[in-house]
C-alpha atoms as a PDB file:
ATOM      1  CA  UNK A   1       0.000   0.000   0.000  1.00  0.00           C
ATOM      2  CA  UNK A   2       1.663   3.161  -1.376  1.00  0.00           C
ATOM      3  CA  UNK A   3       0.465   6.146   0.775  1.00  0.00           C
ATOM      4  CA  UNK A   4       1.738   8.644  -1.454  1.00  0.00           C
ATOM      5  CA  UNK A   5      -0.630   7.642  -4.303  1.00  0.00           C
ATOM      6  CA  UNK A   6      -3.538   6.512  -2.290  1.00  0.00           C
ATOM      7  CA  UNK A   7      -6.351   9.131  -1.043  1.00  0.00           C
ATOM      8  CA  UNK A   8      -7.874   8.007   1.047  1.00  0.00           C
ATOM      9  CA  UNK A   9     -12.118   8.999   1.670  1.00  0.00           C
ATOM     10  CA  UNK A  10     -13.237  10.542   4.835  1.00  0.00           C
ATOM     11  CA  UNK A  11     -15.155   7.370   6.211  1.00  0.00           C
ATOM     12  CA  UNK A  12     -11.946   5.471   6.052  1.00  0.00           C
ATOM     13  CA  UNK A  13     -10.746   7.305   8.408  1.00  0.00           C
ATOM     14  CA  UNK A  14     -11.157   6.616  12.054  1.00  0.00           C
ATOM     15  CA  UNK A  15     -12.124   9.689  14.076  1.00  0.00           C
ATOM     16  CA  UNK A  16     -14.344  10.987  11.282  1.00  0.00           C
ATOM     17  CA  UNK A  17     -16.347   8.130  11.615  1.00  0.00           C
ATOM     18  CA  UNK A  18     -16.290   8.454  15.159  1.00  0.00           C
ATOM     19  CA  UNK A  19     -17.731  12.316  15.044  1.00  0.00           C
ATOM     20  CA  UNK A  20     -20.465  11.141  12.696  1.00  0.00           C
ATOM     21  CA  UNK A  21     -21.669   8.527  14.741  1.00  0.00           C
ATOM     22  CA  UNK A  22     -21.755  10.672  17.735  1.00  0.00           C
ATOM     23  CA  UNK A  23     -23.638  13.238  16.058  1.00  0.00           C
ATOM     24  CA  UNK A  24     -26.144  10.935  14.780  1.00  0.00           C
ATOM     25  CA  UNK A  25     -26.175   9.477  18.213  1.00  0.00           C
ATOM     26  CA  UNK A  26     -27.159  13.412  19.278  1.00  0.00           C
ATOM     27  CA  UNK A  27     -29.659  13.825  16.905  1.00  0.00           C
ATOM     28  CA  UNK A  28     -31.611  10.571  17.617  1.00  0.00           C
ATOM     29  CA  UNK A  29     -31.586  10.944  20.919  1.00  0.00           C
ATOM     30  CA  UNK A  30     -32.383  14.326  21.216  1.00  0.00           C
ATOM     31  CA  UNK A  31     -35.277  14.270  18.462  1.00  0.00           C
ATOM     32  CA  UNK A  32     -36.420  10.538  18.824  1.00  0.00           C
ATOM     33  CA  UNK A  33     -36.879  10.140  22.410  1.00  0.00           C
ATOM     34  CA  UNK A  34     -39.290  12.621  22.729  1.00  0.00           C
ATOM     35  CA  UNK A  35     -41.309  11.787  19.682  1.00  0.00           C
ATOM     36  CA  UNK A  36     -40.883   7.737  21.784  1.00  0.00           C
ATOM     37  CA  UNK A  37     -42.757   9.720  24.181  1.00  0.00           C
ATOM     38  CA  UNK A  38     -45.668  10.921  22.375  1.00  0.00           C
ATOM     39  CA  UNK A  39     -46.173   7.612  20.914  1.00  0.00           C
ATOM     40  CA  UNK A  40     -46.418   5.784  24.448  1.00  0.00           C
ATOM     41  CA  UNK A  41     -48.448   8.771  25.533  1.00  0.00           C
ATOM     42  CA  UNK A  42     -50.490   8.207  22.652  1.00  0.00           C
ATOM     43  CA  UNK A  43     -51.386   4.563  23.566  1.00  0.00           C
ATOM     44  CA  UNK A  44     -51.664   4.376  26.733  1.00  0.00           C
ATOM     45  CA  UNK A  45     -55.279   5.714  28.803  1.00  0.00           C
ATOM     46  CA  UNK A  46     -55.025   9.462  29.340  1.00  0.00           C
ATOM     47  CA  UNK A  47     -53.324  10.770  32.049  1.00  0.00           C
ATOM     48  CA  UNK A  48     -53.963  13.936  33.999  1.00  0.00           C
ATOM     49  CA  UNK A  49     -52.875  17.360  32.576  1.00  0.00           C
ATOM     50  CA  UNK A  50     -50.624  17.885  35.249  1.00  0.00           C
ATOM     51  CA  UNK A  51     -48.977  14.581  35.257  1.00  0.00           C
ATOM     52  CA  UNK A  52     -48.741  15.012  31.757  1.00  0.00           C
ATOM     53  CA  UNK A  53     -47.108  17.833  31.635  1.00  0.00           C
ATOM     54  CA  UNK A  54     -44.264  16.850  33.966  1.00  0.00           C
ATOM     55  CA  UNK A  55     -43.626  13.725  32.652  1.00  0.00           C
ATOM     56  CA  UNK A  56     -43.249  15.735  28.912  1.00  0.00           C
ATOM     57  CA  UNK A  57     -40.724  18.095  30.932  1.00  0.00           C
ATOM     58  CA  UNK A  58     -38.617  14.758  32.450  1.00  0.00           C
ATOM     59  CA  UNK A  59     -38.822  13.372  29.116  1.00  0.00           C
ATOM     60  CA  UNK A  60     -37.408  16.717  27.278  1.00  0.00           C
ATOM     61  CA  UNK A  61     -34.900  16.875  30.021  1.00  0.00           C
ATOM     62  CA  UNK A  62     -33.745  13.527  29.875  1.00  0.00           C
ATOM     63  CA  UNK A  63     -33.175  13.371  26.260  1.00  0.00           C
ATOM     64  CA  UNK A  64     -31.404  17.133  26.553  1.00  0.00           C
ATOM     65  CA  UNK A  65     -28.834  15.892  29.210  1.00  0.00           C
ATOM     66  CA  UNK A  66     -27.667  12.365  27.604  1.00  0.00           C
ATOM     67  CA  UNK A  67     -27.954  13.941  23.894  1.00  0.00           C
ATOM     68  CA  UNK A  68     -25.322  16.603  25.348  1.00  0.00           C
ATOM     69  CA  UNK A  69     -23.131  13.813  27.110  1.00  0.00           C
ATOM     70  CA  UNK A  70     -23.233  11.692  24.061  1.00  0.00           C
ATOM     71  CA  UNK A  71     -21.991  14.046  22.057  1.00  0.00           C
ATOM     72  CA  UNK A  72     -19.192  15.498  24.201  1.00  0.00           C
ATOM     73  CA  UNK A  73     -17.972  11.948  25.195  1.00  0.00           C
ATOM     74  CA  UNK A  74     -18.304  11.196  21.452  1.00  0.00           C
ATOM     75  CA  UNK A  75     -16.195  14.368  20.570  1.00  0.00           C
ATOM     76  CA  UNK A  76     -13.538  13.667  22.985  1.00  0.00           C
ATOM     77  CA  UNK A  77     -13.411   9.848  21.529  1.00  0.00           C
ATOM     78  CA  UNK A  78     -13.256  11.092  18.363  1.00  0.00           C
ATOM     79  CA  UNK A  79     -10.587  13.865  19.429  1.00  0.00           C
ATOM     80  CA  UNK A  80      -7.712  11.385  21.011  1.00  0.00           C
ATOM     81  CA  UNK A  81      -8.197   9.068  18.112  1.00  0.00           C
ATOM     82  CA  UNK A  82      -7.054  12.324  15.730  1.00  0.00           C
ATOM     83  CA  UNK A  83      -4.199  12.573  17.987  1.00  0.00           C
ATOM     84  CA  UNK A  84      -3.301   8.533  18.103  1.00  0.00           C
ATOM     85  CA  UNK A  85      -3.556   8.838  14.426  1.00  0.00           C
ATOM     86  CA  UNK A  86      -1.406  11.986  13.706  1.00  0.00           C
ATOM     87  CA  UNK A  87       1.219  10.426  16.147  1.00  0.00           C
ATOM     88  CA  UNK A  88       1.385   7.209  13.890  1.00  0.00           C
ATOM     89  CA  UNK A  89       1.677   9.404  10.618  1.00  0.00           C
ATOM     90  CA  UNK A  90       4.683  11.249  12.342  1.00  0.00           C
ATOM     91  CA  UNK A  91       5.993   7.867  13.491  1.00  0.00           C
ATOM     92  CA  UNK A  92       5.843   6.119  10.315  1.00  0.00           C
ATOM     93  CA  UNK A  93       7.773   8.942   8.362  1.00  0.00           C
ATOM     94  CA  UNK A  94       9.874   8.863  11.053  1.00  0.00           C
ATOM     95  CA  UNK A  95      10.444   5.034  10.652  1.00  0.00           C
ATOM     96  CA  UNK A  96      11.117   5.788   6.807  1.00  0.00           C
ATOM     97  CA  UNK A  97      13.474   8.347   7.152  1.00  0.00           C
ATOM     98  CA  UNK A  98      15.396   6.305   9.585  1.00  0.00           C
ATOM     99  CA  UNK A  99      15.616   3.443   6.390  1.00  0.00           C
ATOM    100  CA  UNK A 100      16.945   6.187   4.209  1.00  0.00           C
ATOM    101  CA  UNK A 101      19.326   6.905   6.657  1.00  0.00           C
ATOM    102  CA  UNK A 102      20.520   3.571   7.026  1.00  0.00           C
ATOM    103  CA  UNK A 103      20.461   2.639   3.535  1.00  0.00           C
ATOM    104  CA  UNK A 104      22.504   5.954   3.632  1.00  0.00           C
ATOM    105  CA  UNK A 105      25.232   5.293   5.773  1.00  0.00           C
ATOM    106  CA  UNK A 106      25.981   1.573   4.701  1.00  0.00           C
ATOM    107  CA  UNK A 107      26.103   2.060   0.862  1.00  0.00           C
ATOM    108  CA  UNK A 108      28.897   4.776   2.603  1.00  0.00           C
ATOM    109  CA  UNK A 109      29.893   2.157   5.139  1.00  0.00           C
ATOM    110  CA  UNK A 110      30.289  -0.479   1.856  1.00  0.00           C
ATOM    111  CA  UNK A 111      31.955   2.090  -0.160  1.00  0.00           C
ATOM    112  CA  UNK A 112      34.762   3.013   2.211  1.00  0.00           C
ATOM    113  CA  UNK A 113      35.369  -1.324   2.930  1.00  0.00           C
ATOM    114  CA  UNK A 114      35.200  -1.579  -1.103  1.00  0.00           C
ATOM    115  CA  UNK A 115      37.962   1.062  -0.963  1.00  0.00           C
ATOM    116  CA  UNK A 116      39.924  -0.403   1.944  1.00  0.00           C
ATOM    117  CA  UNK A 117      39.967  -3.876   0.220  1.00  0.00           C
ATOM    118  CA  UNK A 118      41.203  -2.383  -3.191  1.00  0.00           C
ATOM    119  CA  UNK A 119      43.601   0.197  -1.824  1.00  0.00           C
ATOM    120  CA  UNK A 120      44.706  -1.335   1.571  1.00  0.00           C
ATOM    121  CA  UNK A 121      44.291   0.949   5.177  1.00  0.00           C
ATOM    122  CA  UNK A 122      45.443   4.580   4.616  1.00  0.00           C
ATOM    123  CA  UNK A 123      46.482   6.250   7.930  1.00  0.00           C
END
């Protein structure tokens, strides 16, 4: 796998696909547990106004608060696995510029023995 010539698309990559999950993860909670709501309230025998109307409000809450956590756990997921993946980028050109410079130094190395053996140790 040549990296140079290879693109490749933004769902291949890790943390992107982490930040859309968590969003979606936001939105369904956020818009589907309420509407969840409505459709058990809409089943179920009729409940007083008041009782009714505070349930609604824990329900709105409830799907507020772990829409919010979801995405800000989701963002910080998604956030260190940018980071682990930057620091393997850095460390793979760092492990290829370390062949280079090996290659490097023994064609040098294999050079100066080539010129040892031809021309015998100069001091």
């Amino acid at each position: 796998m040549n990296t140079k010539t290879e693109k490749k698309s933004l769902l291949d990559i890790r943390w992107f696909r982490t930040s859309m999950w968590t969003l979606a993860t936001f939105l369904i909670i956020l818009w589907v547990l309420p509407l969840v709501y409505e459709l058990f309230v809409a089943i179920t025998p009729a409940m007083d106004p008041a009782t009714e109307r505070s349930s609604r409000s824990i329900v709105d809450t409830v799907s507020n608060i772990f829409s919010w956590v979801a995405l800000f756990l989701g963002a910080i997921l998604a956030w260190r696995q940018w980071q682990t993946q930057r620091r393997r980028e850095y460390l793979h050109q760092r492990i290829i510029e370390r062949k280079k410079e090996r290659k490097k130094t023994q064609k040098a190395e294999d050079l100066r023995k080539k010129k040892e053996r031809l021309f015998g140790k100069r001091s």
